[in-house]
N, C-alpha and C. Protein backbone atom coordinates (compact mmCIF):
# COMPACT_ATOMS: atom_id res chain seq x y z
N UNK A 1 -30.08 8.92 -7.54
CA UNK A 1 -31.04 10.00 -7.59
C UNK A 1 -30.38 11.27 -7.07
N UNK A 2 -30.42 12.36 -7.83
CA UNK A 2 -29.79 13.72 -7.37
C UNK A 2 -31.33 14.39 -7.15
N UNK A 3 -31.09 15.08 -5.87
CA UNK A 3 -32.21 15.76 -5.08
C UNK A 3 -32.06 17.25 -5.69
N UNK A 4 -33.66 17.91 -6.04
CA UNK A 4 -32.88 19.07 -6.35
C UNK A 4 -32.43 20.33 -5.27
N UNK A 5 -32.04 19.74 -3.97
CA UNK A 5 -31.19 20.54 -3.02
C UNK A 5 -29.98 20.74 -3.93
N UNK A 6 -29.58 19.39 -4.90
CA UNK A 6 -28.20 19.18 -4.68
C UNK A 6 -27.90 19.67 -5.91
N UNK A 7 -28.65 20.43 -6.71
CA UNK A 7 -29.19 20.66 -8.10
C UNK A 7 -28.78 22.28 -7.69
N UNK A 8 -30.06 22.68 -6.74
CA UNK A 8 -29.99 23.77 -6.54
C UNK A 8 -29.05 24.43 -5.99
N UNK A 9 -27.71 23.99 -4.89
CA UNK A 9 -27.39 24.24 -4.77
C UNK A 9 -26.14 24.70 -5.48
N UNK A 10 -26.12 24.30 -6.44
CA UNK A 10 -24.22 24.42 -7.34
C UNK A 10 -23.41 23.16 -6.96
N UNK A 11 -23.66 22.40 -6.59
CA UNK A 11 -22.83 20.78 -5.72
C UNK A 11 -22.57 20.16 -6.94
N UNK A 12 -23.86 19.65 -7.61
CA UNK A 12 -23.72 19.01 -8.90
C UNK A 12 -23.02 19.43 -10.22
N UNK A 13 -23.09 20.82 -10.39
CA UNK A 13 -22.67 21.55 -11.55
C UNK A 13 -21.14 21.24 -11.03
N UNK A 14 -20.84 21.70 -9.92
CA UNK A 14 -19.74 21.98 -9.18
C UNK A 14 -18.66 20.42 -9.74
N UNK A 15 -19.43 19.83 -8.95
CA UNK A 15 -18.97 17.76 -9.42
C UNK A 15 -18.74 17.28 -10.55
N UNK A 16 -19.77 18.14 -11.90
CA UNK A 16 -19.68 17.85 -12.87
C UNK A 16 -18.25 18.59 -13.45
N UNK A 17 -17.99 19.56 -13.07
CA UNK A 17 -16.63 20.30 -13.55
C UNK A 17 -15.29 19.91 -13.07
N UNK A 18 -15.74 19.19 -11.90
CA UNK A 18 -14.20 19.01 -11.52
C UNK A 18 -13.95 17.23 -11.81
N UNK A 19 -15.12 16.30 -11.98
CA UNK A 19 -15.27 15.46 -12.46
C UNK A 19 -14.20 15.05 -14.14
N UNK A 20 -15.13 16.21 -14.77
CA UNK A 20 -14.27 16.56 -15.95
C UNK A 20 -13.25 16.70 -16.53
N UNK A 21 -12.61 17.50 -15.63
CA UNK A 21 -11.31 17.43 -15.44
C UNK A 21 -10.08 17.06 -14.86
N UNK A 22 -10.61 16.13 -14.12
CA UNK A 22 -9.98 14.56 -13.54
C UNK A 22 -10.21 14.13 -14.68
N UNK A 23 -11.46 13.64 -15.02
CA UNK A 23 -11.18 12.72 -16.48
C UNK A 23 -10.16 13.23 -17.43
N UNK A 24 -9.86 14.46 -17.62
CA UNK A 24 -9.18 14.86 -18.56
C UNK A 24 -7.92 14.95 -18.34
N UNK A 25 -7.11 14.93 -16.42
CA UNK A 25 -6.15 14.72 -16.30
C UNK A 25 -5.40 13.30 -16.15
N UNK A 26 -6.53 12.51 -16.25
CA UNK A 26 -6.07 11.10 -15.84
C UNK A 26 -5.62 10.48 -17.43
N UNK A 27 -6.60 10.79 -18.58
CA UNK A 27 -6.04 10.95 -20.17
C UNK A 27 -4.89 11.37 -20.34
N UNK A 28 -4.82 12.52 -19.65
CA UNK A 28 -3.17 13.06 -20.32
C UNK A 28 -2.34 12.44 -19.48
N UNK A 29 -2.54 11.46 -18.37
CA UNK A 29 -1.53 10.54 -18.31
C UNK A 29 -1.04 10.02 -18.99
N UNK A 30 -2.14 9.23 -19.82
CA UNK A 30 -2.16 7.80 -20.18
C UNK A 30 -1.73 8.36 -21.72
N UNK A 31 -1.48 9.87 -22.01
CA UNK A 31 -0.77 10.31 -22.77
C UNK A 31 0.51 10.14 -23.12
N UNK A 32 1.09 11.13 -22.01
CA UNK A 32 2.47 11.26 -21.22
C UNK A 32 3.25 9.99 -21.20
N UNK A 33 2.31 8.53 -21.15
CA UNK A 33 2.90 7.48 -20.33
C UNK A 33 3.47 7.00 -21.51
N UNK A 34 2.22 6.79 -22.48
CA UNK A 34 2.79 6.31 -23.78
C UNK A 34 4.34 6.99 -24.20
N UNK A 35 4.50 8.21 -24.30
CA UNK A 35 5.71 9.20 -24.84
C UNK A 35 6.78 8.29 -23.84
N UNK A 36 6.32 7.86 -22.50
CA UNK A 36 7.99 7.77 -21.40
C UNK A 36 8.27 6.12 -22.19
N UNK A 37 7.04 5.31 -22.34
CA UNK A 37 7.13 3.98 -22.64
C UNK A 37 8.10 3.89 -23.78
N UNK A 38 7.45 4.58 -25.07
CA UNK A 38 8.13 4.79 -25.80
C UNK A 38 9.95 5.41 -26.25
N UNK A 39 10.08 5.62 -24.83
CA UNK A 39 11.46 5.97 -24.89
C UNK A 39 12.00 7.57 -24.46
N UNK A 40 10.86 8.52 -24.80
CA UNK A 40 11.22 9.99 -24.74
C UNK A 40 10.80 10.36 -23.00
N UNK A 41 11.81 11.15 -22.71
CA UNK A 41 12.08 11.42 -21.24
C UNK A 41 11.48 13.24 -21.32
N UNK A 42 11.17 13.54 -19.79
CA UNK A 42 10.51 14.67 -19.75
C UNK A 42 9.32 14.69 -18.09
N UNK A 43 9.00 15.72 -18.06
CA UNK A 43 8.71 15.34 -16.48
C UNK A 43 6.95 15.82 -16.34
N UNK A 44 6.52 15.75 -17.95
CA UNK A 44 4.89 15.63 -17.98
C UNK A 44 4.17 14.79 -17.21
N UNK A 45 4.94 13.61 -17.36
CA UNK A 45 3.74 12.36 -16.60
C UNK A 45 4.17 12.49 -15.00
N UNK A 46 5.54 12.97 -14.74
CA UNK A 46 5.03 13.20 -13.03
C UNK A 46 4.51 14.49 -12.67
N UNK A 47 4.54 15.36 -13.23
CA UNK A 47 3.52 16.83 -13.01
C UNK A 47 2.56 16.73 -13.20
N UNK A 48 2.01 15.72 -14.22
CA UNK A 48 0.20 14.87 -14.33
C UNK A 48 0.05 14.51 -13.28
N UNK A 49 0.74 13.61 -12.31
CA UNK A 49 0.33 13.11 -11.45
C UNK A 49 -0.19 13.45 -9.91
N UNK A 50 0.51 14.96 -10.06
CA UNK A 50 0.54 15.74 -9.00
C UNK A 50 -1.11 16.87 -9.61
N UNK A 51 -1.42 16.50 -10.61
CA UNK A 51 -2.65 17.58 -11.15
C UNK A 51 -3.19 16.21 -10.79
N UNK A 52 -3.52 14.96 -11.03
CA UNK A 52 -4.55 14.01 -10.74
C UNK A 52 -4.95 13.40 -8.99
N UNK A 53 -3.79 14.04 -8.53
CA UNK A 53 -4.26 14.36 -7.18
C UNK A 53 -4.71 15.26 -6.48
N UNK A 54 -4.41 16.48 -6.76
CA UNK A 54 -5.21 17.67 -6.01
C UNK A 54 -6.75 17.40 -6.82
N UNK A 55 -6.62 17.67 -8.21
CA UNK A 55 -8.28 16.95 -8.81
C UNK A 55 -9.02 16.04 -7.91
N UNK A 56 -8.11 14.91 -7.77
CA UNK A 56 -9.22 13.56 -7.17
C UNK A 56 -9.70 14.14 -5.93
N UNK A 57 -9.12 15.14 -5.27
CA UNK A 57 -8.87 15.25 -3.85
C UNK A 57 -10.72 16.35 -4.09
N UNK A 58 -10.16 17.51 -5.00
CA UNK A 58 -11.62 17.99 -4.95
C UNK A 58 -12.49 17.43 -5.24
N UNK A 59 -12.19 16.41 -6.27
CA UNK A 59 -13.72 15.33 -6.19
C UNK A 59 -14.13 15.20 -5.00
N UNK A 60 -13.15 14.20 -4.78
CA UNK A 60 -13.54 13.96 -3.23
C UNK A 60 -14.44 14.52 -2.68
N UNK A 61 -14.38 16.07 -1.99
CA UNK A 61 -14.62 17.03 -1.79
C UNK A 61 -16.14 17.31 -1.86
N UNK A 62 -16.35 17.41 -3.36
CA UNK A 62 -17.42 17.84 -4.09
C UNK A 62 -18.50 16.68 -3.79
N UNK A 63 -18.04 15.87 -3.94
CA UNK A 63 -18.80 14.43 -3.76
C UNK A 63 -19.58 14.53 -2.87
N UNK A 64 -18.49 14.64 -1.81
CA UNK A 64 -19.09 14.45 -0.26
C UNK A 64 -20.44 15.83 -0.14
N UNK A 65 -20.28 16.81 -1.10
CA UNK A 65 -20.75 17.77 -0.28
C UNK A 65 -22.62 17.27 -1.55
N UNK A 66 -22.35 16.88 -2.74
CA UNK A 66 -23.52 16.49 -3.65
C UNK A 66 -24.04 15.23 -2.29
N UNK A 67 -23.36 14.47 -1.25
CA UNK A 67 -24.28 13.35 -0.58
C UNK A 67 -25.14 14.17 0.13
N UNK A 68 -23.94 14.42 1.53
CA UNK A 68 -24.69 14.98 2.66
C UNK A 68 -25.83 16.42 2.57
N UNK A 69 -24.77 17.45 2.42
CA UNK A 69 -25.29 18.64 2.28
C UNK A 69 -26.90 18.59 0.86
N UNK A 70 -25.95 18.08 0.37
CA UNK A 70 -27.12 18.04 -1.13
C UNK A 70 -28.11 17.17 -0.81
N UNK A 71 -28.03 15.98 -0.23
CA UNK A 71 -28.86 14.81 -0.40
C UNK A 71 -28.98 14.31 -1.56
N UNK A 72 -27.82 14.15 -1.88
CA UNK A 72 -27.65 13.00 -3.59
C UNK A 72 -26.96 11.72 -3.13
N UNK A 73 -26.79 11.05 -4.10
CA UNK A 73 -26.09 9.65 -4.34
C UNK A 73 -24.92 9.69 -3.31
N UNK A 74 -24.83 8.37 -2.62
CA UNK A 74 -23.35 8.38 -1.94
C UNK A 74 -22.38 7.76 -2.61
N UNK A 75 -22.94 6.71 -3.51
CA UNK A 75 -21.90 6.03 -4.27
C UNK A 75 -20.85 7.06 -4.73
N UNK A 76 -21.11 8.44 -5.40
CA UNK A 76 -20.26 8.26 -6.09
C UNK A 76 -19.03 9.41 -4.91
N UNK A 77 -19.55 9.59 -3.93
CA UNK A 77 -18.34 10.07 -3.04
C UNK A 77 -17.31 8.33 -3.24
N UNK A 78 -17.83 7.73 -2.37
CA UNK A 78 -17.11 6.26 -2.38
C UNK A 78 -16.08 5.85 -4.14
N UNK A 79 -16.79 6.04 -5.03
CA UNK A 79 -15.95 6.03 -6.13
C UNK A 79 -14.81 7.01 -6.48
N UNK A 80 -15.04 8.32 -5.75
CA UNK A 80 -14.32 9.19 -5.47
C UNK A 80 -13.19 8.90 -4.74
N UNK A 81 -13.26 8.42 -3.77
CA UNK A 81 -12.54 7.91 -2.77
C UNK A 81 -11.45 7.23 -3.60
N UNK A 82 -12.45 6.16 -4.23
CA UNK A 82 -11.46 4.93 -4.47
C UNK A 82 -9.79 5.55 -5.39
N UNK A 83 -10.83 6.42 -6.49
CA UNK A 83 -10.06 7.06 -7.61
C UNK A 83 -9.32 7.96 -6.85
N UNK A 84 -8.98 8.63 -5.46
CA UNK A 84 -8.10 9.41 -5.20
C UNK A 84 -7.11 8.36 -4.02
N UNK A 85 -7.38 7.48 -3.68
CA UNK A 85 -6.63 6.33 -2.84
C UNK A 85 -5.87 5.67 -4.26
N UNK A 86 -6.43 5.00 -5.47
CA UNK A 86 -6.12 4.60 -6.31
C UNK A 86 -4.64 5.20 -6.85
N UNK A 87 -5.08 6.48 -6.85
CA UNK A 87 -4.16 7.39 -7.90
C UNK A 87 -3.02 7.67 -7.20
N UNK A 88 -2.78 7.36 -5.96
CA UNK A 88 -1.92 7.32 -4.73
C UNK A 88 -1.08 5.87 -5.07
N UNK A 89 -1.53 4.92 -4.81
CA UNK A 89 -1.27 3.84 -4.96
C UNK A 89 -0.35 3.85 -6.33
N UNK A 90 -1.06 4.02 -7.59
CA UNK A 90 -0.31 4.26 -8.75
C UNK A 90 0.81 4.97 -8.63
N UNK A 91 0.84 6.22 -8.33
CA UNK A 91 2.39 7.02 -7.79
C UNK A 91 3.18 6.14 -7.74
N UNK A 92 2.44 5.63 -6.60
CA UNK A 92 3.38 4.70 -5.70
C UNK A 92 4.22 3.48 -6.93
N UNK A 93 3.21 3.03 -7.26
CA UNK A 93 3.73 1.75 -8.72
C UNK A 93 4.59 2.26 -9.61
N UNK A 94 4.48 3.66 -10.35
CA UNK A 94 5.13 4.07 -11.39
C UNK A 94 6.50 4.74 -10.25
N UNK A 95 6.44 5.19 -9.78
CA UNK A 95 7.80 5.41 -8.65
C UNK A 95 9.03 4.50 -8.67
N UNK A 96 8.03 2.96 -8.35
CA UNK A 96 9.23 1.94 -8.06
C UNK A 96 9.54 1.02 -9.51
N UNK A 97 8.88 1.49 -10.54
CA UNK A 97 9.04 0.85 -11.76
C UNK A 97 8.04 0.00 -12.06
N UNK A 98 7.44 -0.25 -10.84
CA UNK A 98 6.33 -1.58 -11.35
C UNK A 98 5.30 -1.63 -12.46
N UNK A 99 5.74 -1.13 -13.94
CA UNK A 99 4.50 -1.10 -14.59
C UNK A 99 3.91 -2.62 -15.45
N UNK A 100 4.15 -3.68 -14.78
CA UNK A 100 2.68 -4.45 -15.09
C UNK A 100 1.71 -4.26 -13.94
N UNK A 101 1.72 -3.10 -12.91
CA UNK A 101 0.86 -2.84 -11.94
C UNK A 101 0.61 -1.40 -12.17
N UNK A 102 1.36 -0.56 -13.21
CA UNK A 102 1.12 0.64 -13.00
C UNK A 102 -0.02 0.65 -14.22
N UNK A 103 0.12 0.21 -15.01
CA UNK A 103 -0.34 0.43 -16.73
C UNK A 103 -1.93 -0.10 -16.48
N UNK A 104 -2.46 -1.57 -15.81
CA UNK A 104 -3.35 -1.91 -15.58
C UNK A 104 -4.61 -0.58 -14.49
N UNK A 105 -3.70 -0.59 -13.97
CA UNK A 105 -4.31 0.27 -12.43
C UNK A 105 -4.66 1.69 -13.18
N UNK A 106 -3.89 2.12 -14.27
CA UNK A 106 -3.92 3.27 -14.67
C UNK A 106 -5.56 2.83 -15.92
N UNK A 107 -5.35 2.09 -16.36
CA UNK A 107 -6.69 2.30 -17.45
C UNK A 107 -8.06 1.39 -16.13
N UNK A 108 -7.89 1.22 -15.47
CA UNK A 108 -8.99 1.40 -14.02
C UNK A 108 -9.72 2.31 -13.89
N UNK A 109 -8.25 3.23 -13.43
CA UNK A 109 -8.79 4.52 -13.20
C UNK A 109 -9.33 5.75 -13.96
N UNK A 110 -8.92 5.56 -15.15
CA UNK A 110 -9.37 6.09 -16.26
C UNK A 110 -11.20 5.64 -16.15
N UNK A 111 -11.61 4.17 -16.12
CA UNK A 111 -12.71 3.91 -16.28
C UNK A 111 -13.51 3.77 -15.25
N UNK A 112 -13.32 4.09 -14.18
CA UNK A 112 -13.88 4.75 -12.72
C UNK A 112 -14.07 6.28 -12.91
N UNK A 113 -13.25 7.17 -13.67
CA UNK A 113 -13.72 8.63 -14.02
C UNK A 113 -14.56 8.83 -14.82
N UNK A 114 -14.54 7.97 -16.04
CA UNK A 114 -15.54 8.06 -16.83
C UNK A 114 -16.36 8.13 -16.39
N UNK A 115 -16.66 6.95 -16.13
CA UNK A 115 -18.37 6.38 -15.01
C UNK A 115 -18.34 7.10 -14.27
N UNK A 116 -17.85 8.12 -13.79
CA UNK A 116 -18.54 9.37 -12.83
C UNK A 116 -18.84 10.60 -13.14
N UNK A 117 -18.18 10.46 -14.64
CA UNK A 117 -18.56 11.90 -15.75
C UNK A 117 -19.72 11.83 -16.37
N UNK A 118 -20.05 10.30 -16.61
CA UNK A 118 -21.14 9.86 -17.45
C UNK A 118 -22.41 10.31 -16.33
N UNK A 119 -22.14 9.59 -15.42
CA UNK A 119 -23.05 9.31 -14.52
C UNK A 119 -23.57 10.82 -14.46
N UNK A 120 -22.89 12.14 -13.70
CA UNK A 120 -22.87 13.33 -13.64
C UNK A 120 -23.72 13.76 -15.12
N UNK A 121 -23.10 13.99 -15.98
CA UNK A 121 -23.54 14.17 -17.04
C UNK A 121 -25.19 13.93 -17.80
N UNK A 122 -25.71 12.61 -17.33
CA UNK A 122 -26.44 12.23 -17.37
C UNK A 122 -27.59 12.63 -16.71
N UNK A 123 -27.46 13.40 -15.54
CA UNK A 123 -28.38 13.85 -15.00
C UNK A 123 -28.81 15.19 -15.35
């Protein structure tokens, strides 16, 4: 349930935009990734990765401020969370080569953004 404190205030609109575009930077990973898999070299998918963290980070952010301040949903700070701890973790996987841990973890996180665009969206 979004309160309309959290309405009124710009929190939600706010969540919904930066929501968005996490979703849209975590895609052009899973862009990028395909091109490195495939063989072609270039330094898109680690400059993605550094845009899918300052993003997650304002989720974060935004989240927290649609719970408390707003009096909306807490879940989706907590999903926030996960997707900016997550996207850390991944670094971490695609760093040391590990992609039967990077590739899985990566379409996760893809579908943890969705579900928070949808969710947003929806209201």
């Amino acid at each position: 349930m979004v309160t309309q404190v959290a309405r009124a205030s710009g929190y939600l609109t706010a969540f919904k935009v930066v929501a968005l575009l996490n979703m849209a930077a975590i895609l052009m990973q899973a862009v990028t990734a395909g091109q490195l898999l495939s063989g072609a070299t270039g330094g898109l998918h680690g400059a993605g990765a550094m845009a899918v963290h300052v993003l997650g980070l304002a989720q974060l952010v935004v989240a927290v401020l649609v719970w408390r301040p707003g009096r909306g949903e807490g879940w989706p700070a907590l999903v926030s969370l996960a997707v900016l701890l997550l996207g850390f973790v991944q670094s971490m996987l695609g760093g040391s080569g590990a992609v039967a841990g990077h590739v899985p973890l990566g379409m996760a996180l893809f579908g943890l953004s969705v579900w928070l665009v949808v969710w947003s969206w929806r209201r």
